[in-house]
C-alpha atoms as a PDB file:
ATOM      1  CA  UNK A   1      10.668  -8.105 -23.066  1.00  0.00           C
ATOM      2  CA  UNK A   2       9.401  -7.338 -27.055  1.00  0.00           C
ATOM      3  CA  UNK A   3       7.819 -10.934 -27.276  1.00  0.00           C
ATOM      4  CA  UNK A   4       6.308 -10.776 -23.339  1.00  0.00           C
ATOM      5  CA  UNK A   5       2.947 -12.007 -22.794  1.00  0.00           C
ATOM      6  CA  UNK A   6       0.723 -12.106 -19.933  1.00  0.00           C
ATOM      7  CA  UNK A   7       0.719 -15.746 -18.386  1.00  0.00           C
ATOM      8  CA  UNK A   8      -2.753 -17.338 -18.401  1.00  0.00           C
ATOM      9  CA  UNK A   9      -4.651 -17.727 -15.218  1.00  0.00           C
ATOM     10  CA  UNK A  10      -4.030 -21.018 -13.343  1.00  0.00           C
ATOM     11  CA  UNK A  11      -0.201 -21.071 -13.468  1.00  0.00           C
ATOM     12  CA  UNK A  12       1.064 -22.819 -10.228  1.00  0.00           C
ATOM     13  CA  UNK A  13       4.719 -21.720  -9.189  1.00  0.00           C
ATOM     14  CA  UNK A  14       6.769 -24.510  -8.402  1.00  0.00           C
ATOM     15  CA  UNK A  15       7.162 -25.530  -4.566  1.00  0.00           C
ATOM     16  CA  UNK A  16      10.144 -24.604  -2.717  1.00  0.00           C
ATOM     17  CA  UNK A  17      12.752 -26.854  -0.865  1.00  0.00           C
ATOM     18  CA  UNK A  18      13.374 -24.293   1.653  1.00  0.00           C
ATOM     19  CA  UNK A  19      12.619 -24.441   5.118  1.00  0.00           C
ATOM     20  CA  UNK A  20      11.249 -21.941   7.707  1.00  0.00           C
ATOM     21  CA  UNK A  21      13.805 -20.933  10.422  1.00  0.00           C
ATOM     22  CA  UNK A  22      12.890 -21.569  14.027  1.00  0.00           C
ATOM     23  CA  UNK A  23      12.465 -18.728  16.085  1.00  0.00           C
ATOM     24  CA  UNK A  24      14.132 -19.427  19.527  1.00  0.00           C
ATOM     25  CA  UNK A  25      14.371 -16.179  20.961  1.00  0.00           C
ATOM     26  CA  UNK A  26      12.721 -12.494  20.878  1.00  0.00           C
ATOM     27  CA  UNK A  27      13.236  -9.772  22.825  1.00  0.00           C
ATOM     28  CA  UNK A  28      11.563  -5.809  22.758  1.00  0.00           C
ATOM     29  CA  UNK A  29      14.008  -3.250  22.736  1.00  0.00           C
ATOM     30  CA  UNK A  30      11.764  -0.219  21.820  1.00  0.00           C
ATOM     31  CA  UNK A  31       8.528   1.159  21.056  1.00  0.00           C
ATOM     32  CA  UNK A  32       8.041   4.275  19.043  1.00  0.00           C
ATOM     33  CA  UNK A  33       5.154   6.425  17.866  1.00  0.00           C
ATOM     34  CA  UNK A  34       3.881   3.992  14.643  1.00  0.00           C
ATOM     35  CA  UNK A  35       6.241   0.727  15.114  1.00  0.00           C
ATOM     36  CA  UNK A  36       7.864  -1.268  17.454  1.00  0.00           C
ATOM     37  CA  UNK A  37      11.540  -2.780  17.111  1.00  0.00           C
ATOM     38  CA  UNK A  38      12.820  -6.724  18.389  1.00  0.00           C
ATOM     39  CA  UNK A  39      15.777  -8.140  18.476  1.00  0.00           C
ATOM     40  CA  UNK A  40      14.967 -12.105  16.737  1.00  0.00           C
ATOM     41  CA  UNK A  41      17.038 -14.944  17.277  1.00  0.00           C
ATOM     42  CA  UNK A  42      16.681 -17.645  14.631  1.00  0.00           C
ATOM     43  CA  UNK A  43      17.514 -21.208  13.683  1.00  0.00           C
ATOM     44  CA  UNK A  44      19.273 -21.351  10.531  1.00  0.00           C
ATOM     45  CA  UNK A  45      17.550 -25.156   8.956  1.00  0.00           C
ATOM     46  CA  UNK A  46      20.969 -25.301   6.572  1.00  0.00           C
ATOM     47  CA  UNK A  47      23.625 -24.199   9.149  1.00  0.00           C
ATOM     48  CA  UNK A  48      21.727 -24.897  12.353  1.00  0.00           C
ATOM     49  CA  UNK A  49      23.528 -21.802  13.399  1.00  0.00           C
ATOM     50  CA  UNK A  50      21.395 -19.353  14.963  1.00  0.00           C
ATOM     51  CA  UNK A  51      21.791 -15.752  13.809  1.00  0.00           C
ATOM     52  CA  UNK A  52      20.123 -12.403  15.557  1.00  0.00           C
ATOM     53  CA  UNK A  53      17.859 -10.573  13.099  1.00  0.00           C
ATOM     54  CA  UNK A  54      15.668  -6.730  14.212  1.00  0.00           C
ATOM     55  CA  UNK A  55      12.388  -6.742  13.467  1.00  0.00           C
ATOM     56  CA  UNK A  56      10.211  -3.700  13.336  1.00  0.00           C
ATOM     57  CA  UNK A  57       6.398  -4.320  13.972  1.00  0.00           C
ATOM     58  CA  UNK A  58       3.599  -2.230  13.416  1.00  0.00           C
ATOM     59  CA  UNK A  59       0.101  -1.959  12.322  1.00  0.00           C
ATOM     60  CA  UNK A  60      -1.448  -2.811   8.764  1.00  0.00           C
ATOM     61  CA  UNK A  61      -1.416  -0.096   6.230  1.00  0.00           C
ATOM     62  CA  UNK A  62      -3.828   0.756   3.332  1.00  0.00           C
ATOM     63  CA  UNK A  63      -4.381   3.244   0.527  1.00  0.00           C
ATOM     64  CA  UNK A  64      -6.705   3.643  -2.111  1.00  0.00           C
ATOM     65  CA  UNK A  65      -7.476   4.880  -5.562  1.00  0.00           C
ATOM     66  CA  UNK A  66     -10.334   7.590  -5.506  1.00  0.00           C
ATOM     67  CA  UNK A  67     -11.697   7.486  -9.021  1.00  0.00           C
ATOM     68  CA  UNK A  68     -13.982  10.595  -9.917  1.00  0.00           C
ATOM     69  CA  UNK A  69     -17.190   9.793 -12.339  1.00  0.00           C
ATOM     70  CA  UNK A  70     -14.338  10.967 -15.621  1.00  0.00           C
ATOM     71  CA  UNK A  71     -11.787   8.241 -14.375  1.00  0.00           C
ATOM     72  CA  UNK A  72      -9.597  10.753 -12.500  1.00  0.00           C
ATOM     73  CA  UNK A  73      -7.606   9.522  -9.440  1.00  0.00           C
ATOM     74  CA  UNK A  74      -7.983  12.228  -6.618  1.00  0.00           C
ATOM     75  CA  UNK A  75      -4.001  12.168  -5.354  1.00  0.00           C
ATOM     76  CA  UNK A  76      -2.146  13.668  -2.800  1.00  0.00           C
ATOM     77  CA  UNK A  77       0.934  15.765  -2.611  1.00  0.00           C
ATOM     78  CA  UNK A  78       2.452  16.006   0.903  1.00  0.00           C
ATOM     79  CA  UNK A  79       6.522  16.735   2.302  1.00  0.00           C
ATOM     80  CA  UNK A  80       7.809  13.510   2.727  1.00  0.00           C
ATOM     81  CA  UNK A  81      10.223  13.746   6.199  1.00  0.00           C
ATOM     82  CA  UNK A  82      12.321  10.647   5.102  1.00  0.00           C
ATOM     83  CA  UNK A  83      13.283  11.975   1.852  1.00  0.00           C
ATOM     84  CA  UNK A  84      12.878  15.522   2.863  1.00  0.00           C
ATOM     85  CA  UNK A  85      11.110  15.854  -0.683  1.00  0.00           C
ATOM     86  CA  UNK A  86       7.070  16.725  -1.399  1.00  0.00           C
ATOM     87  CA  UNK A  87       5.308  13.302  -3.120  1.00  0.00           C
ATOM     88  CA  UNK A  88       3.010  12.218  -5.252  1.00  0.00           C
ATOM     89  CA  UNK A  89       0.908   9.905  -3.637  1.00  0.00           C
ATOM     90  CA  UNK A  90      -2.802   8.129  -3.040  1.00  0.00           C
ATOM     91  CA  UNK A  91      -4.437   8.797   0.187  1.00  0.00           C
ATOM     92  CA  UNK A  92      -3.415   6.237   2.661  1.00  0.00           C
ATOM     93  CA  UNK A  93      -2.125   5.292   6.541  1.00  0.00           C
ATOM     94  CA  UNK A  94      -2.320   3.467   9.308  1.00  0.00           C
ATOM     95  CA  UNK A  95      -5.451   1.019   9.839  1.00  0.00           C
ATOM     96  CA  UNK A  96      -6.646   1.965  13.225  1.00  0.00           C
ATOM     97  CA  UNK A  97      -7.265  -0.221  16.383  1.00  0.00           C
ATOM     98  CA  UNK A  98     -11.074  -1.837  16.039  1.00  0.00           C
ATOM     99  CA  UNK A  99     -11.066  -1.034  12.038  1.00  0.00           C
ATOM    100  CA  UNK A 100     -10.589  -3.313   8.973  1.00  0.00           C
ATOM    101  CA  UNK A 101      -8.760  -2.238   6.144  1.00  0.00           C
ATOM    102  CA  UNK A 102     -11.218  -1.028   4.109  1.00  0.00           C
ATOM    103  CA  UNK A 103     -12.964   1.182   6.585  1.00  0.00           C
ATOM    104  CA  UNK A 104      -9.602   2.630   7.427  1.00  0.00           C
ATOM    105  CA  UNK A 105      -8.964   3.443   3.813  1.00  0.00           C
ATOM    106  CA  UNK A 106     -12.426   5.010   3.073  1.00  0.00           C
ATOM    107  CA  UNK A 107     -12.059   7.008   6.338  1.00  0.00           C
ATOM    108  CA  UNK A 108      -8.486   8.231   4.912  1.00  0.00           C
ATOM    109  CA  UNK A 109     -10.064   9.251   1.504  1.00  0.00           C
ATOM    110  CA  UNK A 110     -12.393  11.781   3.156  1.00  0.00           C
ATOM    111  CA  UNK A 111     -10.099  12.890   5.686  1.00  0.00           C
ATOM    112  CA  UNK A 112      -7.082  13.714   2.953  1.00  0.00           C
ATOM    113  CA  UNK A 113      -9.023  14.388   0.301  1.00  0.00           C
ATOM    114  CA  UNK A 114     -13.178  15.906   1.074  1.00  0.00           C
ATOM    115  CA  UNK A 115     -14.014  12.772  -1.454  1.00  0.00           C
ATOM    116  CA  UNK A 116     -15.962   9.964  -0.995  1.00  0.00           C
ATOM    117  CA  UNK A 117     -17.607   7.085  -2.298  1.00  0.00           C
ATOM    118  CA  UNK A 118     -19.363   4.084  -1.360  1.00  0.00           C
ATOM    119  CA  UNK A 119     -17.871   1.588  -3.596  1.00  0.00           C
ATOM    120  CA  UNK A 120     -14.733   0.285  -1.842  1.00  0.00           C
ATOM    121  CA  UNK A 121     -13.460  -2.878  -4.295  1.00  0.00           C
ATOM    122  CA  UNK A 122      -9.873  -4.433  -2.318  1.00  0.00           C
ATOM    123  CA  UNK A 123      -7.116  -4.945  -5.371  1.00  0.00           C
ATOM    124  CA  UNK A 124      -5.302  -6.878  -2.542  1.00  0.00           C
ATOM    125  CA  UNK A 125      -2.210  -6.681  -0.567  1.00  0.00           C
ATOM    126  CA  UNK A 126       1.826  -6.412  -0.642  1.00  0.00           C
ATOM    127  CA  UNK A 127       4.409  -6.898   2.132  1.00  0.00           C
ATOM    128  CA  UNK A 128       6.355  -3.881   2.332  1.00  0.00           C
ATOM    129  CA  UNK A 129       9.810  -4.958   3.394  1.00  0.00           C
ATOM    130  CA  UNK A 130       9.448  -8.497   4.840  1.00  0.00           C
ATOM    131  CA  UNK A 131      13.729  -9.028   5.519  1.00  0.00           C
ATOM    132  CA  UNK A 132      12.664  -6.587   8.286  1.00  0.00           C
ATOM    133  CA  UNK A 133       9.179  -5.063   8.347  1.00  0.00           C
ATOM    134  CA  UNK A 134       5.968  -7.758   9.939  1.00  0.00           C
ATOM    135  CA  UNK A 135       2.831  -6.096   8.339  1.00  0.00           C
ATOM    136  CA  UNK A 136       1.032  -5.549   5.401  1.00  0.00           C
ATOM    137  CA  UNK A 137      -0.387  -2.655   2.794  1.00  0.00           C
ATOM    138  CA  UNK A 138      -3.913  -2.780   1.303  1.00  0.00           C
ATOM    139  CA  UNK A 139      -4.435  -1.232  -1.544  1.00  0.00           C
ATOM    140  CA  UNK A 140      -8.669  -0.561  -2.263  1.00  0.00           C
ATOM    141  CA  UNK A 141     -10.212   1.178  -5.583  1.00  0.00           C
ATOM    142  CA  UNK A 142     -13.040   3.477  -4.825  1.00  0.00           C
ATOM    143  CA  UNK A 143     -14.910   4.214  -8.285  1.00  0.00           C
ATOM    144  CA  UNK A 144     -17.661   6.859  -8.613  1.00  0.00           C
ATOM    145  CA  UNK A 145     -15.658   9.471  -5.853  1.00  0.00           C
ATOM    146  CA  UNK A 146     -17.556  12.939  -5.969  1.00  0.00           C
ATOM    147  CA  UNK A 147     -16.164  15.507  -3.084  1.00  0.00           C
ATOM    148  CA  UNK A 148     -18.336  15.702  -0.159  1.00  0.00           C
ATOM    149  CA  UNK A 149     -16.948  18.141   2.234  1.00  0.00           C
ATOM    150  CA  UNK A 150     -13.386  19.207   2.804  1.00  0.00           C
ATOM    151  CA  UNK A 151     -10.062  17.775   4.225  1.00  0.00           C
ATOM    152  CA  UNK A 152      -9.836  16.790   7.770  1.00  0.00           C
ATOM    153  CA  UNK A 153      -6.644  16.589   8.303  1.00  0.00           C
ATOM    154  CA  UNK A 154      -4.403  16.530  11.627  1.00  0.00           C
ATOM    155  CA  UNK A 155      -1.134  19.259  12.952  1.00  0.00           C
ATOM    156  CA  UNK A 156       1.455  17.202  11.388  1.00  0.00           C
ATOM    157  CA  UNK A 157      -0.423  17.135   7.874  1.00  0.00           C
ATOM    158  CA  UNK A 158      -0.295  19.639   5.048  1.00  0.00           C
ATOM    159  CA  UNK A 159      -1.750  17.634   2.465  1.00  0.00           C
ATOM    160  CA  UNK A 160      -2.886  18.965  -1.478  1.00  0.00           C
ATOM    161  CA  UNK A 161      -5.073  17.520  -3.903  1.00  0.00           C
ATOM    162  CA  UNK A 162      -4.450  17.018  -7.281  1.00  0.00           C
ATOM    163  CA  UNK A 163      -7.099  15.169 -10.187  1.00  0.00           C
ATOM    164  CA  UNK A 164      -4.889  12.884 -12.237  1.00  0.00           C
ATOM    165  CA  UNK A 165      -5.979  10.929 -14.961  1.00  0.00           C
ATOM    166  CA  UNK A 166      -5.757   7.183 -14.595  1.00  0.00           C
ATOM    167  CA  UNK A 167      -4.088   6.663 -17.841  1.00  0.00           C
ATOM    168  CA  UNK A 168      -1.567   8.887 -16.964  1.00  0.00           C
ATOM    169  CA  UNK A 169      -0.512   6.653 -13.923  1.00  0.00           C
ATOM    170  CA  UNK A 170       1.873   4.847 -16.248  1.00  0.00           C
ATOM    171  CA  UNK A 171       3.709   7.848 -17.354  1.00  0.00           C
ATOM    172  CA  UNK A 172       4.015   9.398 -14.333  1.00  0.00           C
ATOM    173  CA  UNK A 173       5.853   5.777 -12.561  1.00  0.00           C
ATOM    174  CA  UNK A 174       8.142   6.004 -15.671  1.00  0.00           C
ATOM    175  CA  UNK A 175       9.528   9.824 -15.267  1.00  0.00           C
ATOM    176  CA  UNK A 176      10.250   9.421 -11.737  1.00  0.00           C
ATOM    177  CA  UNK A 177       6.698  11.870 -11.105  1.00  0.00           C
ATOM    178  CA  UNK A 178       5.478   8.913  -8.481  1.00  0.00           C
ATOM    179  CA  UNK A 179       8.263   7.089  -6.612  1.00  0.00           C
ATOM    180  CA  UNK A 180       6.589   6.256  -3.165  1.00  0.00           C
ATOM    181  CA  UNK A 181       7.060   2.159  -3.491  1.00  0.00           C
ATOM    182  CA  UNK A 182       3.998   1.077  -2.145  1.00  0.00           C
ATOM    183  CA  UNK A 183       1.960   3.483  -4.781  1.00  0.00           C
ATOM    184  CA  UNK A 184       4.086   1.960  -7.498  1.00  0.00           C
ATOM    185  CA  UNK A 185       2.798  -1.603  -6.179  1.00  0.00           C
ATOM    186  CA  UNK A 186      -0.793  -0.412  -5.691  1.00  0.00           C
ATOM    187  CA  UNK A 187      -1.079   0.877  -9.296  1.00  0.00           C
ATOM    188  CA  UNK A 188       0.275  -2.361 -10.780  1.00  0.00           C
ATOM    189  CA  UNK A 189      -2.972  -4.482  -8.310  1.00  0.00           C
ATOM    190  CA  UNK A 190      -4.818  -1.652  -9.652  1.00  0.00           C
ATOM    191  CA  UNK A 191      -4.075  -2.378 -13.684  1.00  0.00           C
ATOM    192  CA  UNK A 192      -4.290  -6.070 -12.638  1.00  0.00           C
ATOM    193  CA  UNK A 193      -8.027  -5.560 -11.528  1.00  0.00           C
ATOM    194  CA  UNK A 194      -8.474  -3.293 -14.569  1.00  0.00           C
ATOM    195  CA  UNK A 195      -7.905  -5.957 -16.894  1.00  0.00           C
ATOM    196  CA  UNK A 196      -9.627  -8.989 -14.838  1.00  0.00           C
ATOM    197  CA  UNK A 197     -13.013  -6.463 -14.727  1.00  0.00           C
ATOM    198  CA  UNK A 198     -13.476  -4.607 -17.554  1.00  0.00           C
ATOM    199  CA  UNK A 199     -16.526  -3.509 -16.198  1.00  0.00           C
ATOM    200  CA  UNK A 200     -15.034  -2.184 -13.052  1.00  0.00           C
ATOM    201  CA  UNK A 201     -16.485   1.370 -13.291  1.00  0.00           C
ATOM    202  CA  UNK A 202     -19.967  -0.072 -13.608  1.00  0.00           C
ATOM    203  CA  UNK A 203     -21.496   1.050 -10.577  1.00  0.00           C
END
């Protein structure tokens, strides 16, 4: 990696030979609190064989990067259920019936952390799992954050703040500080933005 460089804007990735499969079959099997689960049956277009694949549906997530006025991000440590362990995270969740992405991660910012701001810039989206999971997460930077009231949070939340400086970010990925994968993604659309506007705090 010593003689990387960034590829210049306008690269085109080749186009792929492969074909989409042909879904000839779907069927619900359950439906739990935040995702649903299917049962898939698809056309192979190499074998024509067709093989059974689960699905799990559910909503659109987002999270966002609260920066204060002194370029801290206002994160979020909460216990984790899945790896029984507390995280270092950005506020985030589940987009809500009737809201778009961006309202549903400004209304997540005040709830976990009393901050708010009306900048909301999108850095764009990733695909969490797609070999098995349908939706999305959007990941939003929200410069010029100042607290204005306190957390709102619901019974199965315990959430703490904590001010991290943004340059920091990078450090804390590499020790193994932040490990939730979808914060690791957001801070790499984050630096992306960073160096396509470096006027980005100019609000």
């Amino acid at each position: 990696m010593r003689n990387y460089k960034y590829p210049k804007e306008g690269y085109t990735i080749p186009k792929t030979r492969l074909k989409g499969w042909r879904k000839v079959g779907k069927t619900h099997l359950a439906d739990y609190d935040i995702f649903s689960i299917y049962r898939v049956e698809s056309e192979s277009p190499r074998t024509g064989k067709t093989i059974p694949f689960h699905i799990l549906e559910c909503g659109l997530w987002t999270n966002i990067f609260p920066v204060t006025p002194n370029h801290e991000v206002v994160m979020i440590r909460q216990y984790r259920h899945g790896t029984e362990r507390i995280t270092l995270e950005i506020p985030g969740g589940l987009v809500e019936q009737g809201e778009t992405p961006a309202h549903a991660a400004r209304r997540e910012m005040m709830e976990e952390t009393g901050y708010d701001s009306e900048t909301i810039v999108p850095l764009g989206y990733v695909e969490p799992n797609p070999a098995f999971i349908s939706n999305r997460c959007h990941s939003f930077l929200s410069p010029g954050a100042v607290p204005v009231g306190h957390q709102s949070l619901d019974h199965g939340e315990d959430i703490e703040t904590v001010n991290v400086p943004m340059d920091q970010l990078d450090s804390l990925v590499a020790d193994g500080t932040i490990t939730h994968s979808l914060v690791v993604a957001a801070i790499y659309l984050l630096e992306l933005h960073i160096r396509q506007h470096p006027d980005w705090d100019r609000i």
